[in-house]
PDB file of N, CA and C in Angstrom:
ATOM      1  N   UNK A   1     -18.043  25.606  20.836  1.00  0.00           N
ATOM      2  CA  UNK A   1     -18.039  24.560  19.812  1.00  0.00           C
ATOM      3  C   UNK A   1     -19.161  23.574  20.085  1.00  0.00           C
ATOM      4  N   UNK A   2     -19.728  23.159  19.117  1.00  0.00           N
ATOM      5  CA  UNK A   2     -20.987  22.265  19.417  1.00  0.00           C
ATOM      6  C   UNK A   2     -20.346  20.890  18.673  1.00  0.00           C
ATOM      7  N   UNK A   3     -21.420  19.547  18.865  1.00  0.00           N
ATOM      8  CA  UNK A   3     -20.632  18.371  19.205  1.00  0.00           C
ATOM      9  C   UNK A   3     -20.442  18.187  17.478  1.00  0.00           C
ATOM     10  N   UNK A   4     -21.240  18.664  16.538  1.00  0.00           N
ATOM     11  CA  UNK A   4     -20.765  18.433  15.268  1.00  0.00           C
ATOM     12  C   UNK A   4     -19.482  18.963  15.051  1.00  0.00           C
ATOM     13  N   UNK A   5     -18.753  19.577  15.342  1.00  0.00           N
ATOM     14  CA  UNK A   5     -17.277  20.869  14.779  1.00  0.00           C
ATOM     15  C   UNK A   5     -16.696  19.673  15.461  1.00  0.00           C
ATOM     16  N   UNK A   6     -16.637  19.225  16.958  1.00  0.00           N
ATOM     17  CA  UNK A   6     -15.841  18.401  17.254  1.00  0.00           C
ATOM     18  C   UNK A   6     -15.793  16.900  16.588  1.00  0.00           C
ATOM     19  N   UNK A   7     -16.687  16.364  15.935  1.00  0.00           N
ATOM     20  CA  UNK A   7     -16.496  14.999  14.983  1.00  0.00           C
ATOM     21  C   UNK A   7     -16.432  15.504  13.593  1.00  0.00           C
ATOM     22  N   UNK A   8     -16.242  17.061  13.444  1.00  0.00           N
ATOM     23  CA  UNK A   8     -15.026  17.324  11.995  1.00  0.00           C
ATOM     24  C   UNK A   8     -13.505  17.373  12.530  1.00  0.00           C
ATOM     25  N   UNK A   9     -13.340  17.711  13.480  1.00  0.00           N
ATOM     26  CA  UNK A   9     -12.525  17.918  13.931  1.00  0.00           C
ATOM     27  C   UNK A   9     -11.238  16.652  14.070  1.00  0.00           C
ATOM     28  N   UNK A  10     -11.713  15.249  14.556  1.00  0.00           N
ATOM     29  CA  UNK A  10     -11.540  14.183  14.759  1.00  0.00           C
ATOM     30  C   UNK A  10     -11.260  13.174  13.364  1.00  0.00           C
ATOM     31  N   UNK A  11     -12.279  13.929  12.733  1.00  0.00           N
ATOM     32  CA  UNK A  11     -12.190  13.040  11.541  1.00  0.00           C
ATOM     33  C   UNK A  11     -10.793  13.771  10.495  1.00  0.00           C
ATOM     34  N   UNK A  12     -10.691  14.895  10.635  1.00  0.00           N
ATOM     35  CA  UNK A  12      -9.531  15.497  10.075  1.00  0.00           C
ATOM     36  C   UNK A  12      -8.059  15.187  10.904  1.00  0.00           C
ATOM     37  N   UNK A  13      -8.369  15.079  12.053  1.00  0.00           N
ATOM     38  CA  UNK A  13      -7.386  14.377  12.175  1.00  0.00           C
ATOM     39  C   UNK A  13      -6.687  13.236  11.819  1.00  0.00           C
ATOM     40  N   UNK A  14      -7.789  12.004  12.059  1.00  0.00           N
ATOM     41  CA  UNK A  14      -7.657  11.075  11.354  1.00  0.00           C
ATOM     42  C   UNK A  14      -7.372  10.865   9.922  1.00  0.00           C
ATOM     43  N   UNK A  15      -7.663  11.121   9.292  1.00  0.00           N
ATOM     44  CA  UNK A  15      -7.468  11.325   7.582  1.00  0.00           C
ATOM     45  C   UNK A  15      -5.809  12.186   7.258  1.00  0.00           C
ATOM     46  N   UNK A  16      -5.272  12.849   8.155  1.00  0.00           N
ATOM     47  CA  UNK A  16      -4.673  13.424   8.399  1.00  0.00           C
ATOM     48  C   UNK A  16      -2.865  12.445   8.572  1.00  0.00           C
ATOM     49  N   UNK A  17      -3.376  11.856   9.537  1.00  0.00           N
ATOM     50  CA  UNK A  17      -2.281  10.989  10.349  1.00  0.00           C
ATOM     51  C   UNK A  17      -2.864   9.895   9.054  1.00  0.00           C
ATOM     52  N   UNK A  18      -3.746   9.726   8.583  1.00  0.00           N
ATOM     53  CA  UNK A  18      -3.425   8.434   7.645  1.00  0.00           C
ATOM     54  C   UNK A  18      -2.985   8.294   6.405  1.00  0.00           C
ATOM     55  N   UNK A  19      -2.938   9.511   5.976  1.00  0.00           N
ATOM     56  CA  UNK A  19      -2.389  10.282   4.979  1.00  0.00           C
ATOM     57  C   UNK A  19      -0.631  10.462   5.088  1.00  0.00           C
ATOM     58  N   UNK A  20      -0.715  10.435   6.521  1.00  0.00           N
ATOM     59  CA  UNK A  20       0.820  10.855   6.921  1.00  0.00           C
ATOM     60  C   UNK A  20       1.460   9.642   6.921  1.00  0.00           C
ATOM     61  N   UNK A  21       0.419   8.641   7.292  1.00  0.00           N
ATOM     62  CA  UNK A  21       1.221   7.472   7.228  1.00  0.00           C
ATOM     63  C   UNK A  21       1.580   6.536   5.941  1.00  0.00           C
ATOM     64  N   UNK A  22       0.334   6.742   5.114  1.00  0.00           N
ATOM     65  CA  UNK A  22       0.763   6.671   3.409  1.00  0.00           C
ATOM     66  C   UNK A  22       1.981   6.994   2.689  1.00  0.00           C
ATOM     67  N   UNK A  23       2.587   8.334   3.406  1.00  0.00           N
ATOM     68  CA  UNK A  23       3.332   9.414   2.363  1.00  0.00           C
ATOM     69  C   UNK A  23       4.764   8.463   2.921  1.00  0.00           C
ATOM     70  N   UNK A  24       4.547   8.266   4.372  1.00  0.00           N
ATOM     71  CA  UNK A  24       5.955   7.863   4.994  1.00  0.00           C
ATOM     72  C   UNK A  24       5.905   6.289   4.369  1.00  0.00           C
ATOM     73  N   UNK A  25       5.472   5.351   4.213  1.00  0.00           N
ATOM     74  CA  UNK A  25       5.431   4.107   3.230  1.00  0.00           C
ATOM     75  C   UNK A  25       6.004   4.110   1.973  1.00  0.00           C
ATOM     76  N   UNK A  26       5.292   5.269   1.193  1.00  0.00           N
ATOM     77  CA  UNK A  26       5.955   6.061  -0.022  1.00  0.00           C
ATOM     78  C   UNK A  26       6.693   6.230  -0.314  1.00  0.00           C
ATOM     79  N   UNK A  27       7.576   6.657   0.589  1.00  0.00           N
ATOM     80  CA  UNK A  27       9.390   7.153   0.816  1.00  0.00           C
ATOM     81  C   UNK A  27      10.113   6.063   1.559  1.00  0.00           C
ATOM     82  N   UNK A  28       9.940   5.519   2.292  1.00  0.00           N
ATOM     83  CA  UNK A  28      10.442   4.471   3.094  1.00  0.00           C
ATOM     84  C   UNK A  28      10.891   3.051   2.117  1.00  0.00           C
ATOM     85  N   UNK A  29       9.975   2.734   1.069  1.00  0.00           N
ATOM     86  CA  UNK A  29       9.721   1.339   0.665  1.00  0.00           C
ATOM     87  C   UNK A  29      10.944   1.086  -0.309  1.00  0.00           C
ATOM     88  N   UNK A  30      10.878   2.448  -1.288  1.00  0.00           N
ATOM     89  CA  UNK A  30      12.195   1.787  -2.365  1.00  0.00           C
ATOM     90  C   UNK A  30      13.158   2.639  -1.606  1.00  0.00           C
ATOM     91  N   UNK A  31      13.626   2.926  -0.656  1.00  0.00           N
ATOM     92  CA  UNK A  31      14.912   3.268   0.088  1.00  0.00           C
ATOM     93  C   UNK A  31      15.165   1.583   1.009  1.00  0.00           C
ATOM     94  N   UNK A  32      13.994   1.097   1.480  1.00  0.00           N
ATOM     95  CA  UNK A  32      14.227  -0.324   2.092  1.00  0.00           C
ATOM     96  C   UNK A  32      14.682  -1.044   0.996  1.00  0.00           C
ATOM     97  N   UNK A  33      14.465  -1.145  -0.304  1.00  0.00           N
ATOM     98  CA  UNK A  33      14.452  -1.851  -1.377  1.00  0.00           C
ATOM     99  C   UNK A  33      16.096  -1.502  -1.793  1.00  0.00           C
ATOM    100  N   UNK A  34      16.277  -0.334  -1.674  1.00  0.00           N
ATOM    101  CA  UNK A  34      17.961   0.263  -2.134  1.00  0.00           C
ATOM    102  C   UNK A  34      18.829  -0.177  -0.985  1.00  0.00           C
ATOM    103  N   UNK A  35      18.207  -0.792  -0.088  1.00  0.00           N
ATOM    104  CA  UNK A  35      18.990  -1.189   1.284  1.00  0.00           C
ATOM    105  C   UNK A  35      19.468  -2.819   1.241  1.00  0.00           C
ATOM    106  N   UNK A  36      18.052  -2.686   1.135  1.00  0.00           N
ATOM    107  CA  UNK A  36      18.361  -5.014   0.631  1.00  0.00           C
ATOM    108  C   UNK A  36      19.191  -5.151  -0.590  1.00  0.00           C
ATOM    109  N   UNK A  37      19.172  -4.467  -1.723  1.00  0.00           N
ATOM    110  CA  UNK A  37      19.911  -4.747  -2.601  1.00  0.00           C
ATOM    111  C   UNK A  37      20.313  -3.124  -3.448  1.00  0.00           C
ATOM    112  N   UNK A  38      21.653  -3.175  -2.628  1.00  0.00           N
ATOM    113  CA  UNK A  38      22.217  -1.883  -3.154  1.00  0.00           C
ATOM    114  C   UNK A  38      22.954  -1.896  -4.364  1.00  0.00           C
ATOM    115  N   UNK A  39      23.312  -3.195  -5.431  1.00  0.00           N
ATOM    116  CA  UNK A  39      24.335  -3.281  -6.663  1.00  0.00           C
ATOM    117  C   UNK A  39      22.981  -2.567  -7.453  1.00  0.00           C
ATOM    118  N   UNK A  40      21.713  -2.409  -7.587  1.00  0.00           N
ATOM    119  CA  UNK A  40      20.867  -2.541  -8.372  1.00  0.00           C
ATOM    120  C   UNK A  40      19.781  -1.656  -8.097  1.00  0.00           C
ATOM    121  N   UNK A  41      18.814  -1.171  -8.694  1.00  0.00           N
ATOM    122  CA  UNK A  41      17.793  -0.242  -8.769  1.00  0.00           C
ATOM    123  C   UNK A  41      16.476  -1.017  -9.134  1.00  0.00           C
ATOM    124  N   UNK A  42      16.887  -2.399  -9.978  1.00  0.00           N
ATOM    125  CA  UNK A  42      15.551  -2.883 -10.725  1.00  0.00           C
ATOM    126  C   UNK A  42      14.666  -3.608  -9.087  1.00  0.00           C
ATOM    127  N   UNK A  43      14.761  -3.851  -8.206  1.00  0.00           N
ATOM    128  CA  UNK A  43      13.331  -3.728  -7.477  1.00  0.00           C
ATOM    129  C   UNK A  43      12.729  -2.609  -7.672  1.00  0.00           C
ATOM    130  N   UNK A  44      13.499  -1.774  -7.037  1.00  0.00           N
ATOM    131  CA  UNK A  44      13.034  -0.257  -6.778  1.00  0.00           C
ATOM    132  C   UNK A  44      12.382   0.193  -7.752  1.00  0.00           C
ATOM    133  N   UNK A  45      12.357   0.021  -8.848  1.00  0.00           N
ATOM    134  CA  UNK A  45      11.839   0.160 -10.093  1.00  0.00           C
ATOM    135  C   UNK A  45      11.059  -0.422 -10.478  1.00  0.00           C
ATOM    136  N   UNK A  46      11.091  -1.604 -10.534  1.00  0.00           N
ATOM    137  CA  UNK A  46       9.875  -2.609 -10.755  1.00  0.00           C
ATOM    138  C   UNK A  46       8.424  -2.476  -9.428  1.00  0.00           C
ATOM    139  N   UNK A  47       8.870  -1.699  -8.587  1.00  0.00           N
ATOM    140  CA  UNK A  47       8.199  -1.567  -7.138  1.00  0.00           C
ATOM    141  C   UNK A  47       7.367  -0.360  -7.619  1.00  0.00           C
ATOM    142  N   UNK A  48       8.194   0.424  -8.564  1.00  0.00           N
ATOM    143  CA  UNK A  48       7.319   1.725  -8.490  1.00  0.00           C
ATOM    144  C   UNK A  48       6.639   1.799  -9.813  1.00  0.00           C
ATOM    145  N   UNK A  49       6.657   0.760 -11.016  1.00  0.00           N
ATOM    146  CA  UNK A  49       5.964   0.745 -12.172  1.00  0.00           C
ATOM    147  C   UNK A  49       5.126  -0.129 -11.298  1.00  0.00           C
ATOM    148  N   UNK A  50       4.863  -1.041 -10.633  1.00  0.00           N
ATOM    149  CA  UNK A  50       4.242  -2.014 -10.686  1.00  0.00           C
ATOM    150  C   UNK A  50       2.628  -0.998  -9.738  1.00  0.00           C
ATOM    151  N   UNK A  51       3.172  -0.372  -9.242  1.00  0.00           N
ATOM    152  CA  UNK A  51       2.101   0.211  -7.870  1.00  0.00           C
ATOM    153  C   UNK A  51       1.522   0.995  -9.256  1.00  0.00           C
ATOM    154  N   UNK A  52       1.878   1.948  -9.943  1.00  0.00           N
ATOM    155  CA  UNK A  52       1.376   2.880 -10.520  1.00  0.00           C
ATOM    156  C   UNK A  52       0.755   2.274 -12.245  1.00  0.00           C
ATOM    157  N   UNK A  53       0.968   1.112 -12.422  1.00  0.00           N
ATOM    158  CA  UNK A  53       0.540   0.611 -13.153  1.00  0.00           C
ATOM    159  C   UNK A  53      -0.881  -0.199 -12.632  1.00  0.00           C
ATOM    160  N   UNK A  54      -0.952  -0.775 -11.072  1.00  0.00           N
ATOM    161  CA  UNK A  54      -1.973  -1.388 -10.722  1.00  0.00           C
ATOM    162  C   UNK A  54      -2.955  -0.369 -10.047  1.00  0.00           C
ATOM    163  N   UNK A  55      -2.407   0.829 -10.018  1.00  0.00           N
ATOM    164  CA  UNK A  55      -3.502   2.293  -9.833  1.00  0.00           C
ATOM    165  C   UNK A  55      -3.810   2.608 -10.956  1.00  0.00           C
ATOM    166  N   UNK A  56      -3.313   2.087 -11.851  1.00  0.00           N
ATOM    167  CA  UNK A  56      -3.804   3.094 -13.141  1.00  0.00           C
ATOM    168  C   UNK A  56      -5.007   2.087 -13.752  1.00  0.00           C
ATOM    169  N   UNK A  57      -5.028   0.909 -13.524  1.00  0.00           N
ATOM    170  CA  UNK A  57      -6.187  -0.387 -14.199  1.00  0.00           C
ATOM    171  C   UNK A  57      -7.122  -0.758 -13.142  1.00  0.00           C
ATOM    172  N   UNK A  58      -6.541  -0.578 -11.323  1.00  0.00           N
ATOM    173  CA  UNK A  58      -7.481  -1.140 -11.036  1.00  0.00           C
ATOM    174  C   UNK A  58      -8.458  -0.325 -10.274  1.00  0.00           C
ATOM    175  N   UNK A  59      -7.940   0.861 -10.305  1.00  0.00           N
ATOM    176  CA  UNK A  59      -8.584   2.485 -10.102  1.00  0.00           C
ATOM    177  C   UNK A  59     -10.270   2.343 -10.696  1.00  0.00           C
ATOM    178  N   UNK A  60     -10.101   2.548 -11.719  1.00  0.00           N
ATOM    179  CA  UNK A  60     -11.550   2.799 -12.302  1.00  0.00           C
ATOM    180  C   UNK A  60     -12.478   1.747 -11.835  1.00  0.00           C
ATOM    181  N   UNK A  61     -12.397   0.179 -11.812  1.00  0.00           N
ATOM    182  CA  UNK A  61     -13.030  -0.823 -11.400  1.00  0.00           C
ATOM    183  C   UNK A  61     -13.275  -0.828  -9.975  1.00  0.00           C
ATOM    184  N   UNK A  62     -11.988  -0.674  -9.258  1.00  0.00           N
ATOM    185  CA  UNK A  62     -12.646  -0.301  -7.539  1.00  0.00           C
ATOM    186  C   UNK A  62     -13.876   0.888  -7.372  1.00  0.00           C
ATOM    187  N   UNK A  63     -13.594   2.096  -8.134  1.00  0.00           N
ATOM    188  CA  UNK A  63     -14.863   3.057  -8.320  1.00  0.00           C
ATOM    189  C   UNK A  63     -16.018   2.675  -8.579  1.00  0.00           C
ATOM    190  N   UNK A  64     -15.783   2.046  -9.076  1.00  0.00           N
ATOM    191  CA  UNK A  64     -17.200   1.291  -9.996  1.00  0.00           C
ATOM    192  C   UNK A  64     -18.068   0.134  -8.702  1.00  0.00           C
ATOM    193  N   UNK A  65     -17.033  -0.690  -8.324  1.00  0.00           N
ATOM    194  CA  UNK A  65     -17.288  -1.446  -6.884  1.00  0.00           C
ATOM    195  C   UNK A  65     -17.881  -0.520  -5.718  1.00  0.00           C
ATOM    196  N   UNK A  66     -17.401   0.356  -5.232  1.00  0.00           N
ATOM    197  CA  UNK A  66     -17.788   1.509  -4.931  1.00  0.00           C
ATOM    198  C   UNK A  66     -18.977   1.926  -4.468  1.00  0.00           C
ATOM    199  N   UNK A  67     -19.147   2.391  -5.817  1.00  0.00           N
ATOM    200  CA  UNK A  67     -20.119   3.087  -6.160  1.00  0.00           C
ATOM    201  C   UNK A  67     -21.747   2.353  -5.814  1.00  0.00           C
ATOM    202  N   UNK A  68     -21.260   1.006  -6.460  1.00  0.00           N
ATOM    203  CA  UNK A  68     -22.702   0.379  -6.331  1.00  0.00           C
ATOM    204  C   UNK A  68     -22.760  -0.906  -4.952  1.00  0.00           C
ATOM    205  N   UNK A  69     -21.492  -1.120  -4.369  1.00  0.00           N
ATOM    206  CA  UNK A  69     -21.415  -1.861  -2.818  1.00  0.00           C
ATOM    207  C   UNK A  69     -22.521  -1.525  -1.631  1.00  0.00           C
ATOM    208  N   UNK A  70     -23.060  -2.230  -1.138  1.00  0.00           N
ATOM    209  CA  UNK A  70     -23.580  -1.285   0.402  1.00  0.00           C
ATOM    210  C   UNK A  70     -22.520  -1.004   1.428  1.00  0.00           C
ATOM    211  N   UNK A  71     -22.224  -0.015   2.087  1.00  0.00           N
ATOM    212  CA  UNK A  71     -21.171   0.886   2.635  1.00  0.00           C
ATOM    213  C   UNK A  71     -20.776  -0.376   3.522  1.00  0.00           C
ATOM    214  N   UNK A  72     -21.566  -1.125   4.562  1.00  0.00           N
ATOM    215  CA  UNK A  72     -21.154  -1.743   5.447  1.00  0.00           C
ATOM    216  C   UNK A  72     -20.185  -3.537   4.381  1.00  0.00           C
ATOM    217  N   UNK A  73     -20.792  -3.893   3.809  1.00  0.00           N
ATOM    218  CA  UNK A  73     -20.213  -4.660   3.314  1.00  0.00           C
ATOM    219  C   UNK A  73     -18.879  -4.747   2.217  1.00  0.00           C
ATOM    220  N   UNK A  74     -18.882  -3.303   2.062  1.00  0.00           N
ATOM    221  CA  UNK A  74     -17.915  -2.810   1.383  1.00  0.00           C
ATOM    222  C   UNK A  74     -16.804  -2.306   2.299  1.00  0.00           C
ATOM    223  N   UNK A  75     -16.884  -2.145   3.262  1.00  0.00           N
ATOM    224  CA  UNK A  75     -16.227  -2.125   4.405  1.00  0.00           C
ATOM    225  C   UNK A  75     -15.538  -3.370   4.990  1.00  0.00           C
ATOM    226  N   UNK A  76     -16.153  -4.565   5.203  1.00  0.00           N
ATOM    227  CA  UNK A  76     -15.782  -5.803   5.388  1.00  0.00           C
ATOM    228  C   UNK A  76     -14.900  -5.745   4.449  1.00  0.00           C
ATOM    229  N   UNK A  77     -15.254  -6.190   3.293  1.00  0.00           N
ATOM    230  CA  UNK A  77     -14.102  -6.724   1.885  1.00  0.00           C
ATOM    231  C   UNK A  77     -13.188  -6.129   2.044  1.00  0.00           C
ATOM    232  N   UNK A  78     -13.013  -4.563   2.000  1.00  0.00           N
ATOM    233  CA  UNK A  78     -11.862  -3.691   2.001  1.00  0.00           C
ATOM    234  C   UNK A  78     -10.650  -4.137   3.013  1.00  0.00           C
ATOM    235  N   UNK A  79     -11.294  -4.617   4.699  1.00  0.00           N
ATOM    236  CA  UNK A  79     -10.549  -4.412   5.404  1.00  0.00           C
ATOM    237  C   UNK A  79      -9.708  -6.471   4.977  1.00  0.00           C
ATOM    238  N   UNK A  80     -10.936  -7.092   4.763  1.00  0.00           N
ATOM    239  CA  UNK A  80     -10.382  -8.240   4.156  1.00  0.00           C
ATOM    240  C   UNK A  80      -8.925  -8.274   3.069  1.00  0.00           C
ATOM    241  N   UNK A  81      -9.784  -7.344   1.846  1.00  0.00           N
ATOM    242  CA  UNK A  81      -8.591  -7.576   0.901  1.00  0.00           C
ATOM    243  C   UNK A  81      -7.222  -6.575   1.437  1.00  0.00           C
ATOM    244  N   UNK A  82      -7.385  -5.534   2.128  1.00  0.00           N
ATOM    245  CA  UNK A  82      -6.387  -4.612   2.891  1.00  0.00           C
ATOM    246  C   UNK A  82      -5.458  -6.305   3.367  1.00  0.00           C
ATOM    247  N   UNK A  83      -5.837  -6.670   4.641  1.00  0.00           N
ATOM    248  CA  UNK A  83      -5.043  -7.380   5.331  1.00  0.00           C
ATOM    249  C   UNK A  83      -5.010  -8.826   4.901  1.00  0.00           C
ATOM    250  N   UNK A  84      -5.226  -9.349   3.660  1.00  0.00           N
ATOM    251  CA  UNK A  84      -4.486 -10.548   2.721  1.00  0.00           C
ATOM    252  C   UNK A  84      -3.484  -9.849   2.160  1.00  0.00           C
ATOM    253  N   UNK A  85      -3.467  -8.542   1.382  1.00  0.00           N
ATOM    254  CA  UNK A  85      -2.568  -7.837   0.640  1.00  0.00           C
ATOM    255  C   UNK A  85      -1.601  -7.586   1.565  1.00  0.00           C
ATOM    256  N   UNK A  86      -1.679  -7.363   2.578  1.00  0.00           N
ATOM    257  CA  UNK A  86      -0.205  -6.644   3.840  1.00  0.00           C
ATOM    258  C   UNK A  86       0.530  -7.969   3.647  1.00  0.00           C
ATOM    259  N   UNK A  87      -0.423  -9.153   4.252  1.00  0.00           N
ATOM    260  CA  UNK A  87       0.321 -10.532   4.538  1.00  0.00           C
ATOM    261  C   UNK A  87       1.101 -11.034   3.213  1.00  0.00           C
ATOM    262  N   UNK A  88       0.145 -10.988   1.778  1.00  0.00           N
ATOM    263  CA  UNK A  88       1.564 -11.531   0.909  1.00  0.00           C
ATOM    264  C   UNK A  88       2.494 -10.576   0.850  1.00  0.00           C
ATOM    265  N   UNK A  89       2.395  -9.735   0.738  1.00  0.00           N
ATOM    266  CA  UNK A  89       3.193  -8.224   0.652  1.00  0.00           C
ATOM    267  C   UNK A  89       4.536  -8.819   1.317  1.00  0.00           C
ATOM    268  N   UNK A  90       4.389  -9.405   2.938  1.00  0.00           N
ATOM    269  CA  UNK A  90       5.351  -9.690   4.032  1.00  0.00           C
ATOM    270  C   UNK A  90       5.594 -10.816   2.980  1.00  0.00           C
ATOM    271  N   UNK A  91       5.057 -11.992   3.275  1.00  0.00           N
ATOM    272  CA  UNK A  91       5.515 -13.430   2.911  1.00  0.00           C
ATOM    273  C   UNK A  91       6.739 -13.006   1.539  1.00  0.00           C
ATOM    274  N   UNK A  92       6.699 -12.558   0.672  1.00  0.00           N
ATOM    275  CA  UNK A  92       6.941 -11.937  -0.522  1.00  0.00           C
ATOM    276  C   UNK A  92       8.433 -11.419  -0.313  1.00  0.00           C
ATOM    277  N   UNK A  93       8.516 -10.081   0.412  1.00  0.00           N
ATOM    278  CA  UNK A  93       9.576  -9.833   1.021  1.00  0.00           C
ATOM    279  C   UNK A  93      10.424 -10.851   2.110  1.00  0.00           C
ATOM    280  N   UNK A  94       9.768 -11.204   2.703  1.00  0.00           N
ATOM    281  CA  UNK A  94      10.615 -12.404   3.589  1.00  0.00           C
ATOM    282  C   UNK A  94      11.635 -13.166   2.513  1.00  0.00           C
ATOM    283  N   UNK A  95      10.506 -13.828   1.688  1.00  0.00           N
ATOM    284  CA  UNK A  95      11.377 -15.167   0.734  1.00  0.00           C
ATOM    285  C   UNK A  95      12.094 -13.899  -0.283  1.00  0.00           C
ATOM    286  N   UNK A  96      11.971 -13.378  -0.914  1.00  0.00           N
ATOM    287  CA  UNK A  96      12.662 -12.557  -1.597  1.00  0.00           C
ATOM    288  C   UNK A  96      14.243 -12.071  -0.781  1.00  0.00           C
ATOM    289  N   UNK A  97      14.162 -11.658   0.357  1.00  0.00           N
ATOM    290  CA  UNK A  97      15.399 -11.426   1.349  1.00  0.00           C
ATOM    291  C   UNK A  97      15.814 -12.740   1.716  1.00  0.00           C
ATOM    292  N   UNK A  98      14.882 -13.260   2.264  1.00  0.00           N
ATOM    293  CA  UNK A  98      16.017 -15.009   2.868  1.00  0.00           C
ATOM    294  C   UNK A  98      16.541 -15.476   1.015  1.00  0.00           C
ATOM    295  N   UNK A  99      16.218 -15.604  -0.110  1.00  0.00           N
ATOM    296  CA  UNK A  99      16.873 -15.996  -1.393  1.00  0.00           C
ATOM    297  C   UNK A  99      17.585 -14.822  -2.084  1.00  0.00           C
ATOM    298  N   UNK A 100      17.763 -13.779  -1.137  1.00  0.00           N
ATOM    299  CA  UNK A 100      19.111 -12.953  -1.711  1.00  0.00           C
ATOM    300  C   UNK A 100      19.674 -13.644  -2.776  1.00  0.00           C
ATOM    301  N   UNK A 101      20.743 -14.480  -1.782  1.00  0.00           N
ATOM    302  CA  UNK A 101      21.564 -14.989  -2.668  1.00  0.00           C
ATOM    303  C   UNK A 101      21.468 -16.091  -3.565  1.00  0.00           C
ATOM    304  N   UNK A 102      20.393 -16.503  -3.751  1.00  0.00           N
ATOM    305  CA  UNK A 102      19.467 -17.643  -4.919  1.00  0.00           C
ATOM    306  C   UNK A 102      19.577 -16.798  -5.821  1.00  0.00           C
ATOM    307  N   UNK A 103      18.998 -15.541  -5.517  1.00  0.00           N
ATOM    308  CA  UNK A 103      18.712 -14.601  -7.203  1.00  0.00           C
ATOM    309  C   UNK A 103      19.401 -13.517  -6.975  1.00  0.00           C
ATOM    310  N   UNK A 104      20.867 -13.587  -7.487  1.00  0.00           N
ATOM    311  CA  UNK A 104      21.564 -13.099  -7.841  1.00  0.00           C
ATOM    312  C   UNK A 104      21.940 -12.821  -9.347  1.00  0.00           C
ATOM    313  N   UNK A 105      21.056 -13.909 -10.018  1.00  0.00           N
ATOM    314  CA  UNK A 105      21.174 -13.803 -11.304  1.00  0.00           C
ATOM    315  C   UNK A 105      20.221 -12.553 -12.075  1.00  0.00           C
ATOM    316  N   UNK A 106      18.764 -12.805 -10.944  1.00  0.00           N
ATOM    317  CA  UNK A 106      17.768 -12.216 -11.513  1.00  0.00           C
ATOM    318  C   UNK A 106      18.211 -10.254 -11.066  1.00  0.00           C
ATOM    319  N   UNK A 107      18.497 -10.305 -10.225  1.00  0.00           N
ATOM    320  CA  UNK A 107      19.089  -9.095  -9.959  1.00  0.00           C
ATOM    321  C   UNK A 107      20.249  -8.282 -10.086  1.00  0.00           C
TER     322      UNK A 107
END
C-alpha cells in the first residue's frame, strides 16, 4: 500500500463514523422528545417538519455559499455557525424541560 490508499483509507473512515454519528442523532432525538413528553407527539413532530423544512429552503443557498466561499474561510464560519447552533439547540431544550410544567397548555 502506498501513502495515498492509506489517506483514502482514513478519510473513509472518518466520513464513515460521522455519518454514523448523524444517523444515531436521527433516531435518538424524537425518541428523547417522546421521553420528555410522552401525553403528546407534537414536539416530535414539529422537530421533524421543522429540520426537513429548514433542509428543504436552506439547502440550495448554503450550495450557493459553497460554491463561491474560499475553502479555508468557509471552514471557519461552518465550524462557527455548527457550534452557536449546538449551544441554542441546548439552551432551548434546557428551558423547554425546566418549563415542562409552564407549558402544559401549549402541549
Amino acid at each position: 500500500k502506498n501513502e495515498r490508499e492509506d489517506s483514502y483509507t482514513y478519510i473513509y473512515i472518518t466520513v464513515a463514523i460521522s455519518a454514523f454519528g448523524d444517523r444515531i442523532w436521527q433516531y435518538a432525538v424524537p425518541i428523547l422528545f417522546m421521553d420528555i413528553w410522552p401525553d403528546t407527539l407534537l414536539p416530535t413532530i414539529a422537530y421533524t417538519l421543522i429540520v426537513n423544512l429548514s433542509i428543504f429552503i436552506i439547502l440550495p443557498l448554503t450550495a450557493r455559499w459553497v460554491d463561491f466561499e474560499p475553502r479555508l474561510a468557509l471552514l471557519k464560519k461552518t465550524i462557527l455557525v455548527d457550534n452557536v447552533s449546538t449551544i441554542i439547540a441546548c439552551i432551548l431544550l434546557a428551558l423547554s424541560v425546566t418549563a415542562k410544567g409552564y407549558m402544559q397548555w401549549v402541549l
